[in-house]
PDB file of N, CA and C in Angstrom:
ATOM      1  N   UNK A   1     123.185 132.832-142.881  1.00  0.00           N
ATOM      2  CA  UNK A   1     122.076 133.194-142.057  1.00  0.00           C
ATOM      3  C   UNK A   1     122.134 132.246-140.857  1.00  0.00           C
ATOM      4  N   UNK A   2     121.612 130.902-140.384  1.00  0.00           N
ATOM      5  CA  UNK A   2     121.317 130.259-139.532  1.00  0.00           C
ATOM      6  C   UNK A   2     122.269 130.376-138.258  1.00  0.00           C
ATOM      7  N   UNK A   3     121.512 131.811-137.920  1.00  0.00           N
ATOM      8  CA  UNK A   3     122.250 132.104-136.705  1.00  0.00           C
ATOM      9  C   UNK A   3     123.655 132.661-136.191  1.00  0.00           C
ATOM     10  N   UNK A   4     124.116 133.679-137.539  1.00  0.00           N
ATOM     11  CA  UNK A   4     125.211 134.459-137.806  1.00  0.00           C
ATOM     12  C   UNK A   4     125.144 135.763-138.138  1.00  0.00           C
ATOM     13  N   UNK A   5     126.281 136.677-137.826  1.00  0.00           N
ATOM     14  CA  UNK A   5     125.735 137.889-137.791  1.00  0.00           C
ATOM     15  C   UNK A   5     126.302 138.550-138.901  1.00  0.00           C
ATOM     16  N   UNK A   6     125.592 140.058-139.604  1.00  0.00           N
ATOM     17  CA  UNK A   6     125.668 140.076-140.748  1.00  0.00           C
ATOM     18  C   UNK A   6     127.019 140.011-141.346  1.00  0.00           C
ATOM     19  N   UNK A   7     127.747 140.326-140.180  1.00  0.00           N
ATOM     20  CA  UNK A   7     129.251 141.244-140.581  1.00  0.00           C
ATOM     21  C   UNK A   7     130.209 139.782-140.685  1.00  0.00           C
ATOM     22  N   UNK A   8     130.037 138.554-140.075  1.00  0.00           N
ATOM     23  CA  UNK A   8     130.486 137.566-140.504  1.00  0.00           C
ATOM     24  C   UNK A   8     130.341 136.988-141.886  1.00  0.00           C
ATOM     25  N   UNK A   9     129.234 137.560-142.198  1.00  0.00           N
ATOM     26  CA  UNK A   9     128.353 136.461-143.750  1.00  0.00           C
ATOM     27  C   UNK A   9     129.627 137.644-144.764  1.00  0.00           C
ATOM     28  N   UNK A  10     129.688 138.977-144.541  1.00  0.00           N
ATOM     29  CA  UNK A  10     130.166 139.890-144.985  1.00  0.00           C
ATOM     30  C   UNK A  10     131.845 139.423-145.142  1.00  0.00           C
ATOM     31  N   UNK A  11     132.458 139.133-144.372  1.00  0.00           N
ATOM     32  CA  UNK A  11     134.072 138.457-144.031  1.00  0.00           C
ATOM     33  C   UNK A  11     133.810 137.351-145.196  1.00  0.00           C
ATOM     34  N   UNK A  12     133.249 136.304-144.985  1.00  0.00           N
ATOM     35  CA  UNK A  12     132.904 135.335-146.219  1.00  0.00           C
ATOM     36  C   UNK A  12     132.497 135.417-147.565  1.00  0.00           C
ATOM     37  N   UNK A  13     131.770 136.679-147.390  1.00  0.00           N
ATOM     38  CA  UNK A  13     131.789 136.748-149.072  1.00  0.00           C
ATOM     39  C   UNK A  13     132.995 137.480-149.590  1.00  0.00           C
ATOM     40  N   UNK A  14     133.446 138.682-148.635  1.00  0.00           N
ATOM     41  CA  UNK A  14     134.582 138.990-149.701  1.00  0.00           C
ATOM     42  C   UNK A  14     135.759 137.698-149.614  1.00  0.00           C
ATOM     43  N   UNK A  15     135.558 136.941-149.190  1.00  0.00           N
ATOM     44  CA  UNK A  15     136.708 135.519-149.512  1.00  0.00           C
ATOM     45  C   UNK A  15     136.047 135.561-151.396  1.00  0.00           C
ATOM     46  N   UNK A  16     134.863 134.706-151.127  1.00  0.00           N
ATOM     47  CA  UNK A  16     134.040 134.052-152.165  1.00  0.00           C
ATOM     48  C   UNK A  16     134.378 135.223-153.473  1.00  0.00           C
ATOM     49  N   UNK A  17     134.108 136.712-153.409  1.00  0.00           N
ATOM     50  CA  UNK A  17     134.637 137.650-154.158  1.00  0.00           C
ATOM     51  C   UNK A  17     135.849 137.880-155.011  1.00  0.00           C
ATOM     52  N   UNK A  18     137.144 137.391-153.844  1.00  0.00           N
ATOM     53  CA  UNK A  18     138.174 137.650-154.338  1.00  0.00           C
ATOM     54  C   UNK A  18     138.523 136.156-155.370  1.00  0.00           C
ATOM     55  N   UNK A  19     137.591 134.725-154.781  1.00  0.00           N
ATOM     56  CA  UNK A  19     138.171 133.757-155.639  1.00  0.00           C
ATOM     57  C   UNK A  19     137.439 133.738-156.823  1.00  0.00           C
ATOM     58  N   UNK A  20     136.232 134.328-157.082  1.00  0.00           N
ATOM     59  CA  UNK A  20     135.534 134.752-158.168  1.00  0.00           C
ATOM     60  C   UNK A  20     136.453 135.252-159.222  1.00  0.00           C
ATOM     61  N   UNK A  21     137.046 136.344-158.767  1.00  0.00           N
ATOM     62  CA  UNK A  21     137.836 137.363-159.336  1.00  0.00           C
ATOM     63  C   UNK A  21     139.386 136.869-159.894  1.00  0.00           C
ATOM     64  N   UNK A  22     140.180 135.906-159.117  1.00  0.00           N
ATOM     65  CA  UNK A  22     140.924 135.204-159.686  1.00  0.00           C
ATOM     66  C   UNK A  22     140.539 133.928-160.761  1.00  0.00           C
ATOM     67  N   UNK A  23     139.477 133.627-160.535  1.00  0.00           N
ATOM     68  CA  UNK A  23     138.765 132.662-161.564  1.00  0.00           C
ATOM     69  C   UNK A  23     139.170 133.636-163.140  1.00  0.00           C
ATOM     70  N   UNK A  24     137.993 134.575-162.732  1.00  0.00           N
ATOM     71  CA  UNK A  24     137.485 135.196-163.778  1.00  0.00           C
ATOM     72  C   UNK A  24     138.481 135.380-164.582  1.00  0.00           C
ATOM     73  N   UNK A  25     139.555 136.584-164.203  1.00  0.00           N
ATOM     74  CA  UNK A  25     141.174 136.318-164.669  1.00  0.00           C
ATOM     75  C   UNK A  25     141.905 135.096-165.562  1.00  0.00           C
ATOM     76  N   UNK A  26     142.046 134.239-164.722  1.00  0.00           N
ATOM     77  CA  UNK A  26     142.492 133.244-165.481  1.00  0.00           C
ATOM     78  C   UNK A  26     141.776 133.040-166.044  1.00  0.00           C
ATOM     79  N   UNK A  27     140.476 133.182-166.431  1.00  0.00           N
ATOM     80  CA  UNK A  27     139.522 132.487-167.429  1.00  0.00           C
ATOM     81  C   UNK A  27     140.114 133.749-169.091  1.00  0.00           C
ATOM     82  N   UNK A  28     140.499 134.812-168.516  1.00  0.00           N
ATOM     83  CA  UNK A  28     140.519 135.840-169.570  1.00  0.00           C
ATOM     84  C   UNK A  28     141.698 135.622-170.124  1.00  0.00           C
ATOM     85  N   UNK A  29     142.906 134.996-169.647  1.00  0.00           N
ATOM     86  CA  UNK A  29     143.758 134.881-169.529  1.00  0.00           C
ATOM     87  C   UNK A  29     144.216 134.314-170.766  1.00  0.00           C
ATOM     88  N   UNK A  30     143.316 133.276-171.175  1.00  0.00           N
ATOM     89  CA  UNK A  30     143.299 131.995-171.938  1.00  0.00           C
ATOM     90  C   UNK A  30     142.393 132.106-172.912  1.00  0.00           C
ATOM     91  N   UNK A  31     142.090 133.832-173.391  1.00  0.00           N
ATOM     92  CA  UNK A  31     140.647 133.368-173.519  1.00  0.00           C
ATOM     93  C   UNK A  31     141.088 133.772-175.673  1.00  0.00           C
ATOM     94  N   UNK A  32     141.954 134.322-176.025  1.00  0.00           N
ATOM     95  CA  UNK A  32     142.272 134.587-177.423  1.00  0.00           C
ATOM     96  C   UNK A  32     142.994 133.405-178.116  1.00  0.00           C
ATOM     97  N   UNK A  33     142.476 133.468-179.365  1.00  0.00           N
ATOM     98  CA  UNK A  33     142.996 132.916-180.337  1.00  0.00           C
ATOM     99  C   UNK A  33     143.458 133.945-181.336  1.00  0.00           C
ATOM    100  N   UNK A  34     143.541 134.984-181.332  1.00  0.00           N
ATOM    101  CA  UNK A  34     143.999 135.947-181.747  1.00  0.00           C
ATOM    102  C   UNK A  34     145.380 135.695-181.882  1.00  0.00           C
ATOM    103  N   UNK A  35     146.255 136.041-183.185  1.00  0.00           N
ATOM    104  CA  UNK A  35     147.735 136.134-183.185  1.00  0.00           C
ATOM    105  C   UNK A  35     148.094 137.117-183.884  1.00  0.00           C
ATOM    106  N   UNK A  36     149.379 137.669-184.174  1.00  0.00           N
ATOM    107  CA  UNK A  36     150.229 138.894-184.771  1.00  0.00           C
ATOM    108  C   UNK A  36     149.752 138.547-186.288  1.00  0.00           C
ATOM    109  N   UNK A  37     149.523 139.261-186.896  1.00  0.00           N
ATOM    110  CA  UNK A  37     149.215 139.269-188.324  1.00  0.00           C
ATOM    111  C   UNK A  37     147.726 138.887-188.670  1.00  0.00           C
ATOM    112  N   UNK A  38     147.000 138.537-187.823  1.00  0.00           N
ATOM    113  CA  UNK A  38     145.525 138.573-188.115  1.00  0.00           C
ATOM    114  C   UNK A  38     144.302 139.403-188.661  1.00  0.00           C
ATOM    115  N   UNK A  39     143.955 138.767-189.153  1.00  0.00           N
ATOM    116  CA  UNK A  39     142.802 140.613-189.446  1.00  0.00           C
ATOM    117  C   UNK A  39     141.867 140.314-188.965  1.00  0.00           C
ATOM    118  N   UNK A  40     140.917 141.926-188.191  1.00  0.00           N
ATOM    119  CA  UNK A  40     139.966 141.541-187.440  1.00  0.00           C
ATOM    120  C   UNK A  40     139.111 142.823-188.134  1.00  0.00           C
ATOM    121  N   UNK A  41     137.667 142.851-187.077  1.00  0.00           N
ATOM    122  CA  UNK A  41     137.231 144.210-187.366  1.00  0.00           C
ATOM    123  C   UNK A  41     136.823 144.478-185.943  1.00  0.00           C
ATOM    124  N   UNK A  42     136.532 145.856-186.157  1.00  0.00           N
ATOM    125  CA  UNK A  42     136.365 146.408-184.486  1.00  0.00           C
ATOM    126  C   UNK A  42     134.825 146.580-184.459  1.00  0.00           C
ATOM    127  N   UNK A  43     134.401 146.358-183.085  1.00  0.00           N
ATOM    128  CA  UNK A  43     132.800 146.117-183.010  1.00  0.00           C
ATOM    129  C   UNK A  43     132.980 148.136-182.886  1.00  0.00           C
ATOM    130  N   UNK A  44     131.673 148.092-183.230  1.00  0.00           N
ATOM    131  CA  UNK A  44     131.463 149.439-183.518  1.00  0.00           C
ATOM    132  C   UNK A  44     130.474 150.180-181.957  1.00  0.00           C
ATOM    133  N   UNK A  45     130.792 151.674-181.753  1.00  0.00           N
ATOM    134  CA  UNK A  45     129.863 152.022-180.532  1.00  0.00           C
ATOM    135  C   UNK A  45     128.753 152.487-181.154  1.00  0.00           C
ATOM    136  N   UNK A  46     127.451 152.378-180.259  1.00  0.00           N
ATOM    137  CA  UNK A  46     126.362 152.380-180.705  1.00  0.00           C
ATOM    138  C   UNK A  46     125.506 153.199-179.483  1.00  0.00           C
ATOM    139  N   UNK A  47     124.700 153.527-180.364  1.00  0.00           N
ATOM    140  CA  UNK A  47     123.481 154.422-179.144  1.00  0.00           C
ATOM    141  C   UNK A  47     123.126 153.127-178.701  1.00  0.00           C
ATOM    142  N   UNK A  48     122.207 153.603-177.368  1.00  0.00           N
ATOM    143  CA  UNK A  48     121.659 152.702-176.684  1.00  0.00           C
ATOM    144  C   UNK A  48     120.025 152.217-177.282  1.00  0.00           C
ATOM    145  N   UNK A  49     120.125 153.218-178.191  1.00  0.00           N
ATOM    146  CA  UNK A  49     118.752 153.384-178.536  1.00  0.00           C
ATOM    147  C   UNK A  49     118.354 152.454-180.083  1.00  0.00           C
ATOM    148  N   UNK A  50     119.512 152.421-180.459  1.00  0.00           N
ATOM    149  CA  UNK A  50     120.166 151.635-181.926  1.00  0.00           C
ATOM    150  C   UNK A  50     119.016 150.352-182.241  1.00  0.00           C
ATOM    151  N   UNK A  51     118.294 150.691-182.968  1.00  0.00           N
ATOM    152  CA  UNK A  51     117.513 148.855-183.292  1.00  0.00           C
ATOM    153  C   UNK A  51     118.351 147.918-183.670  1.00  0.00           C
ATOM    154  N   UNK A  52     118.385 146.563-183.359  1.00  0.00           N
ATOM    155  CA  UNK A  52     119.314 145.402-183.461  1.00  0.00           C
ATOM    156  C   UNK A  52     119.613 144.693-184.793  1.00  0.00           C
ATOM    157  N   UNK A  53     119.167 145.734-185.646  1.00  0.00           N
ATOM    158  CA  UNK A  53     119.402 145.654-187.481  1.00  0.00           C
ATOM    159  C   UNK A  53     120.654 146.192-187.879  1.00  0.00           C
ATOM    160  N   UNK A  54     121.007 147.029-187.274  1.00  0.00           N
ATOM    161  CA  UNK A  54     122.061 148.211-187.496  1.00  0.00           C
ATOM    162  C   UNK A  54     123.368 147.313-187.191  1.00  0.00           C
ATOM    163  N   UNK A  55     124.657 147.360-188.558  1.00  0.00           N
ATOM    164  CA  UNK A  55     125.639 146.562-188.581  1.00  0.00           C
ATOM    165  C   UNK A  55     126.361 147.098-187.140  1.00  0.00           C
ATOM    166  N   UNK A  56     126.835 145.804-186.406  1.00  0.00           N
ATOM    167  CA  UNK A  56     127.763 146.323-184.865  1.00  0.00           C
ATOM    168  C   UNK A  56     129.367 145.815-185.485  1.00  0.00           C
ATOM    169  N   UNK A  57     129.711 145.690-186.916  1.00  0.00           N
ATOM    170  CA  UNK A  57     131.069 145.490-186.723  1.00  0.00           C
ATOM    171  C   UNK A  57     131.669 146.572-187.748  1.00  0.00           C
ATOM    172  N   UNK A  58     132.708 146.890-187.573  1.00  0.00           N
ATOM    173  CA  UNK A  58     133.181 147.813-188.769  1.00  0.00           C
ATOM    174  C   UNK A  58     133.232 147.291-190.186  1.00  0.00           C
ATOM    175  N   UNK A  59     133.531 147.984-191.307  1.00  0.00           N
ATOM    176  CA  UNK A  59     133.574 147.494-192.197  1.00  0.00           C
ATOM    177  C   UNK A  59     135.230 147.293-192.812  1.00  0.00           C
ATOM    178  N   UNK A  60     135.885 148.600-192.069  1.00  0.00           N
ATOM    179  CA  UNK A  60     137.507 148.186-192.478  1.00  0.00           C
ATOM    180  C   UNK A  60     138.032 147.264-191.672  1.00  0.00           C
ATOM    181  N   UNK A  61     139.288 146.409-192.277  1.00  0.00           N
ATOM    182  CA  UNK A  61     140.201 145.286-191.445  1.00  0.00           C
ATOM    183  C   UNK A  61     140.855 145.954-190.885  1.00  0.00           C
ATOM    184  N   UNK A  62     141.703 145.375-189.695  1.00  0.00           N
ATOM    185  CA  UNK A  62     142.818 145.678-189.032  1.00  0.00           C
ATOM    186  C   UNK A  62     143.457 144.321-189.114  1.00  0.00           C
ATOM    187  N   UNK A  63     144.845 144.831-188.806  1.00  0.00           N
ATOM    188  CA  UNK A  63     145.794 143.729-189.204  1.00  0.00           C
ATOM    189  C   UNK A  63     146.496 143.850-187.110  1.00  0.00           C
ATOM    190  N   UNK A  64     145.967 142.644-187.104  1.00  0.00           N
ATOM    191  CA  UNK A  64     146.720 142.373-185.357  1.00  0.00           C
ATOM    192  C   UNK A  64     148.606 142.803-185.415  1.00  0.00           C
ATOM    193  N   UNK A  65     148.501 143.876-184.411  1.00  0.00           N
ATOM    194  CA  UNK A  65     150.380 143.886-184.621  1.00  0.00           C
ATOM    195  C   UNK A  65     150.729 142.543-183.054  1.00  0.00           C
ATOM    196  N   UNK A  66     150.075 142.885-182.168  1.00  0.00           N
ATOM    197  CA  UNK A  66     150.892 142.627-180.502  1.00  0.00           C
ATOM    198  C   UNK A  66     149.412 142.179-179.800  1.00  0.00           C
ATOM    199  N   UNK A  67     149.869 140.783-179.463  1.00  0.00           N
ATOM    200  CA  UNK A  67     148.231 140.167-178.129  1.00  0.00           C
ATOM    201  C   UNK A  67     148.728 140.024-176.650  1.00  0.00           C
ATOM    202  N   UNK A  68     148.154 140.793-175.883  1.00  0.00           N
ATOM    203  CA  UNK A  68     148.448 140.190-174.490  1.00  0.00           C
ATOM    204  C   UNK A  68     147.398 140.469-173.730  1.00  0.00           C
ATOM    205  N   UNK A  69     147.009 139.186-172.895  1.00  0.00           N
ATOM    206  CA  UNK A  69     146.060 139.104-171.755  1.00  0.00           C
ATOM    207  C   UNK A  69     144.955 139.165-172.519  1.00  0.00           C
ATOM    208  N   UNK A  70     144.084 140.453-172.568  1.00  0.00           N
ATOM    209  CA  UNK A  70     142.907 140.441-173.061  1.00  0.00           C
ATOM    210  C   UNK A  70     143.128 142.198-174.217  1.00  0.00           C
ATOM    211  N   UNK A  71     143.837 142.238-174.361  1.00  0.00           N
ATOM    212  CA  UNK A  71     144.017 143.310-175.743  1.00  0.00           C
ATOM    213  C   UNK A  71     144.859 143.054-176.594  1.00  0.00           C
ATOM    214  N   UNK A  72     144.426 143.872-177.466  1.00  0.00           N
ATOM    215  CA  UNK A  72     145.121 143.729-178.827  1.00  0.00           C
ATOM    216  C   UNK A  72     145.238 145.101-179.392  1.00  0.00           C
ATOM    217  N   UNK A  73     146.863 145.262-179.866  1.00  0.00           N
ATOM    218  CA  UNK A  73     147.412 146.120-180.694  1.00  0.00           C
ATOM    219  C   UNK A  73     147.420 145.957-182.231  1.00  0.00           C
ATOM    220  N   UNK A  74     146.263 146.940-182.853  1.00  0.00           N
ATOM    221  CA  UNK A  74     145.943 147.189-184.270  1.00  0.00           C
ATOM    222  C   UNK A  74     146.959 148.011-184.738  1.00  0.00           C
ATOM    223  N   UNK A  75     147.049 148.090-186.464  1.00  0.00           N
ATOM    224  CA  UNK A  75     147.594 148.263-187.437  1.00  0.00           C
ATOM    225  C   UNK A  75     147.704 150.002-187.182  1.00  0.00           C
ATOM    226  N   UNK A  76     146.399 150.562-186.747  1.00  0.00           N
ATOM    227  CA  UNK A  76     145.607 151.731-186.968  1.00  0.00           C
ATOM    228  C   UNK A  76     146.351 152.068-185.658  1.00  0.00           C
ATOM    229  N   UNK A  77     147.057 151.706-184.668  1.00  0.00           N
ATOM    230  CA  UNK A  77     147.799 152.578-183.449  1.00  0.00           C
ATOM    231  C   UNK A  77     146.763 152.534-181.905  1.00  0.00           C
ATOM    232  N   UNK A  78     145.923 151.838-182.487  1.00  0.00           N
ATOM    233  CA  UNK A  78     144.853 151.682-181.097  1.00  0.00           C
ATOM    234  C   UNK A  78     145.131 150.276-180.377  1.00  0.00           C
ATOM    235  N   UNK A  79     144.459 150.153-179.176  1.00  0.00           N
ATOM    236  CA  UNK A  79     144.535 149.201-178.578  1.00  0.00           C
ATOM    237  C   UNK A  79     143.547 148.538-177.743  1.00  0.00           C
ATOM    238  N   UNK A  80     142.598 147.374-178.489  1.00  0.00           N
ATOM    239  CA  UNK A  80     141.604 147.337-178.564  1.00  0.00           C
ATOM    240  C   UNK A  80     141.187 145.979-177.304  1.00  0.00           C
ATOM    241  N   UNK A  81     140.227 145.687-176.845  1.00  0.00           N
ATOM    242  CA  UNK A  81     139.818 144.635-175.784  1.00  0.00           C
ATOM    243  C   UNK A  81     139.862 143.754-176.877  1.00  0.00           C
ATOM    244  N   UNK A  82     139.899 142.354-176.654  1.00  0.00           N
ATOM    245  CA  UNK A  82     139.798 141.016-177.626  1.00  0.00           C
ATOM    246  C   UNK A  82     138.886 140.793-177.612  1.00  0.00           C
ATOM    247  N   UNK A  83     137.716 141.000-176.984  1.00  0.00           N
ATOM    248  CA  UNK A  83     135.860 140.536-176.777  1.00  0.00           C
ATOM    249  C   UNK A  83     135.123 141.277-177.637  1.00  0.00           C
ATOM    250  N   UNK A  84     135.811 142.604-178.154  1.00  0.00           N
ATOM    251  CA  UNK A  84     135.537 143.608-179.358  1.00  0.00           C
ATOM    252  C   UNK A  84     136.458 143.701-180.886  1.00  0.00           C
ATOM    253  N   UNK A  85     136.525 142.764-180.646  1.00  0.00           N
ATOM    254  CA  UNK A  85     137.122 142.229-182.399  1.00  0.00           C
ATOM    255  C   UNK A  85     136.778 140.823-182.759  1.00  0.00           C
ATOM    256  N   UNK A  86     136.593 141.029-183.507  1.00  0.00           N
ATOM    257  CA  UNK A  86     136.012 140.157-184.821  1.00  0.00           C
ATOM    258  C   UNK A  86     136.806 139.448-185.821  1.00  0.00           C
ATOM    259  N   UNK A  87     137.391 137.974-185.835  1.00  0.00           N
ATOM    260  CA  UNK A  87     138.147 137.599-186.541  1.00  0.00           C
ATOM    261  C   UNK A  87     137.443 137.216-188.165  1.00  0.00           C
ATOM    262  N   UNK A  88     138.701 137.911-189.022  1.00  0.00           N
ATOM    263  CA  UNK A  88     138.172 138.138-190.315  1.00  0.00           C
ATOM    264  C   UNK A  88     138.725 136.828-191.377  1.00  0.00           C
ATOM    265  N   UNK A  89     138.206 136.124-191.916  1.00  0.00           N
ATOM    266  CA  UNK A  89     138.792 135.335-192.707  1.00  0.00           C
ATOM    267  C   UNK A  89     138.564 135.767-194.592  1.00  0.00           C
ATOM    268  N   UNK A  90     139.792 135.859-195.243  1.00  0.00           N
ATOM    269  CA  UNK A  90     139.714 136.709-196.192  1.00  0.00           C
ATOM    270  C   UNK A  90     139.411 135.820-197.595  1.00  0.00           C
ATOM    271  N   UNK A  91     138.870 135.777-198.418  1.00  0.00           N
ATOM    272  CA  UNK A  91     138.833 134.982-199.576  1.00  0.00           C
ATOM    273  C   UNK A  91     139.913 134.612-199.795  1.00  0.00           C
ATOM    274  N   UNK A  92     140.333 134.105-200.769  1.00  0.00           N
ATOM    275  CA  UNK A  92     141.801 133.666-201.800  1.00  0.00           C
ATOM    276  C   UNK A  92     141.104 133.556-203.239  1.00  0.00           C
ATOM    277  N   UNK A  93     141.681 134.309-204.264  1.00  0.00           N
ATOM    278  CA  UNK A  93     141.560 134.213-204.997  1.00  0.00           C
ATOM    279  C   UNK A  93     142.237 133.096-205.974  1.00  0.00           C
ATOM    280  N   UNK A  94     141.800 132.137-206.213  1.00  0.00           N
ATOM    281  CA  UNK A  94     142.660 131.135-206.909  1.00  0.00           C
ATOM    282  C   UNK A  94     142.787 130.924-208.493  1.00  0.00           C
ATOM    283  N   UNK A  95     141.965 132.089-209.133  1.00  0.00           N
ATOM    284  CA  UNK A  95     142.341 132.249-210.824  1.00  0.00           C
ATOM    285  C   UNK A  95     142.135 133.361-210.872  1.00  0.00           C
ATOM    286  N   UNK A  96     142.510 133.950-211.697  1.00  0.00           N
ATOM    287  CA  UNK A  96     142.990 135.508-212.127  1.00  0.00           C
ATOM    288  C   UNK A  96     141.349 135.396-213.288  1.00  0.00           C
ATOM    289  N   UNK A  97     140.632 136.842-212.716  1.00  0.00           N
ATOM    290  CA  UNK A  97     139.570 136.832-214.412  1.00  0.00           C
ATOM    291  C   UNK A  97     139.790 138.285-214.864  1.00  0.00           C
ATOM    292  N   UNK A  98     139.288 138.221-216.135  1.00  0.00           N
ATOM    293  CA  UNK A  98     139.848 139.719-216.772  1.00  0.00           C
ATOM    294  C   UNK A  98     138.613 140.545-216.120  1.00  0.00           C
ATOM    295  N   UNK A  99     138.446 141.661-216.997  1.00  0.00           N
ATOM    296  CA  UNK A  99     137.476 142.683-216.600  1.00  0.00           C
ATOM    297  C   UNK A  99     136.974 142.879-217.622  1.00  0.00           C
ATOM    298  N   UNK A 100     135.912 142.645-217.739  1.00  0.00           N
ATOM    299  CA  UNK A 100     134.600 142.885-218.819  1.00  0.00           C
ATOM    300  C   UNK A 100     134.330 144.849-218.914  1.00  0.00           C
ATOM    301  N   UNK A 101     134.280 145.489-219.914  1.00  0.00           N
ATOM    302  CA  UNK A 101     133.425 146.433-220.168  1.00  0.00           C
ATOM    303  C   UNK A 101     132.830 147.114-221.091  1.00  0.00           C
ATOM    304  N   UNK A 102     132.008 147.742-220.541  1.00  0.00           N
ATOM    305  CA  UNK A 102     130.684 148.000-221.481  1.00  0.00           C
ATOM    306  C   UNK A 102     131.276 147.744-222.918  1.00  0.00           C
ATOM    307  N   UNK A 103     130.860 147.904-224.274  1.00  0.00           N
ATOM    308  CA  UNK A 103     131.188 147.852-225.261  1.00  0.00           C
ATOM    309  C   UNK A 103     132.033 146.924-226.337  1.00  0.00           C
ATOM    310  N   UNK A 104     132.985 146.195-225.495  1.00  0.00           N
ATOM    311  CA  UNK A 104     134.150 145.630-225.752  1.00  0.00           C
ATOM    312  C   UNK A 104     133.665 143.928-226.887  1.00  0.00           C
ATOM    313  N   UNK A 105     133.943 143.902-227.546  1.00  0.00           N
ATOM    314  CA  UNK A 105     133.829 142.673-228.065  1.00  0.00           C
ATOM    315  C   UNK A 105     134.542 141.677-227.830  1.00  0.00           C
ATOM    316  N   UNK A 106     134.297 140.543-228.387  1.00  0.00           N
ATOM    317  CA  UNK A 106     134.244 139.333-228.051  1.00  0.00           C
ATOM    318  C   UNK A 106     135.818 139.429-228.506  1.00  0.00           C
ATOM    319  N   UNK A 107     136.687 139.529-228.942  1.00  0.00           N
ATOM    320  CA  UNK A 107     137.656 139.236-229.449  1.00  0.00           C
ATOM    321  C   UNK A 107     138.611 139.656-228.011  1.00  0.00           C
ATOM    322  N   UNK A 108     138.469 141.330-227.722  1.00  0.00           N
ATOM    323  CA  UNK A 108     138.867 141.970-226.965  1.00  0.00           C
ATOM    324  C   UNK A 108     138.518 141.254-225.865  1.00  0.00           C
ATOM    325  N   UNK A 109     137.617 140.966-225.426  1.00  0.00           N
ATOM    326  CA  UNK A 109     137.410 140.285-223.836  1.00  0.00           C
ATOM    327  C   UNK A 109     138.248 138.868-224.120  1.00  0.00           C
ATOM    328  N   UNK A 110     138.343 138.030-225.314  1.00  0.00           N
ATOM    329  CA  UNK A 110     139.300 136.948-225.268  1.00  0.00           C
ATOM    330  C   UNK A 110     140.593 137.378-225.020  1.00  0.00           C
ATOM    331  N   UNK A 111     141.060 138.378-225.833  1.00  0.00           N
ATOM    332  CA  UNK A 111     142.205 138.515-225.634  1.00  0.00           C
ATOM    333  C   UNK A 111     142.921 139.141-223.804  1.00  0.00           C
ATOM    334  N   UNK A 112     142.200 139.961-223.369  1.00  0.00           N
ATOM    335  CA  UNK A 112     142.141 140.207-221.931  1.00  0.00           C
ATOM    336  C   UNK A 112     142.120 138.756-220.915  1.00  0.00           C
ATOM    337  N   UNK A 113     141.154 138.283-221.316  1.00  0.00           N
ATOM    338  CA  UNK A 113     141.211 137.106-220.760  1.00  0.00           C
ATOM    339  C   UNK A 113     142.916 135.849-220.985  1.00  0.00           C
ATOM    340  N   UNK A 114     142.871 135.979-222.320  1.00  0.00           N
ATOM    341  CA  UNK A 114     144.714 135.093-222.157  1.00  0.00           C
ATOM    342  C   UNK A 114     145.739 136.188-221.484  1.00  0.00           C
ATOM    343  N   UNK A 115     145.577 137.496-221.563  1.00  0.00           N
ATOM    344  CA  UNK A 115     146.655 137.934-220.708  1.00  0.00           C
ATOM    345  C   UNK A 115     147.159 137.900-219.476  1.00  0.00           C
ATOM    346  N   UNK A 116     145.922 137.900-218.852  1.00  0.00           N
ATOM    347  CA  UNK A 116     145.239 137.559-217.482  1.00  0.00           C
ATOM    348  C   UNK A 116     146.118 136.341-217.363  1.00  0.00           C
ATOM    349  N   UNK A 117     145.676 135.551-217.861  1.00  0.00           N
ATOM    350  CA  UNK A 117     145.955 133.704-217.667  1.00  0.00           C
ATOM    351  C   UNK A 117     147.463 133.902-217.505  1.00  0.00           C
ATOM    352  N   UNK A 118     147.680 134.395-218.231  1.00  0.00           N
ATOM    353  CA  UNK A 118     149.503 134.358-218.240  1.00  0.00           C
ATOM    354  C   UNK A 118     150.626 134.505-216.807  1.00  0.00           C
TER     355      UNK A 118
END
């Protein structure tokens, strides 16, 4: 303003615009921790109208095949933004237990149980 005319202020911002825009970039650039073999889930689309209770991530995994820049190539053949996946960390199971059912006695659930162990 102080005594400049509009179309100058106009020349200056698209400077200020374009270094915005290379910022922004490199900021995206850098922006995954995402790698090949990862599992994620995909944020889900939603009405606009959706109350903020309603789950926003999927419930199946994808397994990361390929990361570059700001996408990612899933298991499923799609190719998804990285700001819309969800990194999944999976249990480990570290002892094997049998399976209990209805009826079964005590002998039978022991014995299930040492096979298991084995």
């Amino acid at each position: 303003i102080a005594n400049r005319t509009p179309n100058s202020i106009i020349d200056d911002d698209k400077e200020i615009t374009e270094l915005n825009t290379v910022k922004d970039t490199l900021q995206r650039l850098n922006k995954t921790d995402l790698k090949p073999g990862d599992h994620v889930r995909k944020r889900l689309t939603r009405n606009v109208f959706t109350k903020g209770t309603k789950q926003i991530w999927s419930k199946e995994t994808y397994t990361v095949k390929r990361v570059w820049i700001a996408n990612a190539a899933l298991d499923d053949g799609t190719v998804v933004r990285v700001d819309n996946l969800q990194p999944v960390v999976h249990a480990i199971v570290t002892e094997p237990t049998a399976v209990v059912k209805k009826g079964m006695d005590r002998e039978t659930v022991e014995e299930e149980h040492r096979l298991v162990k084995k």
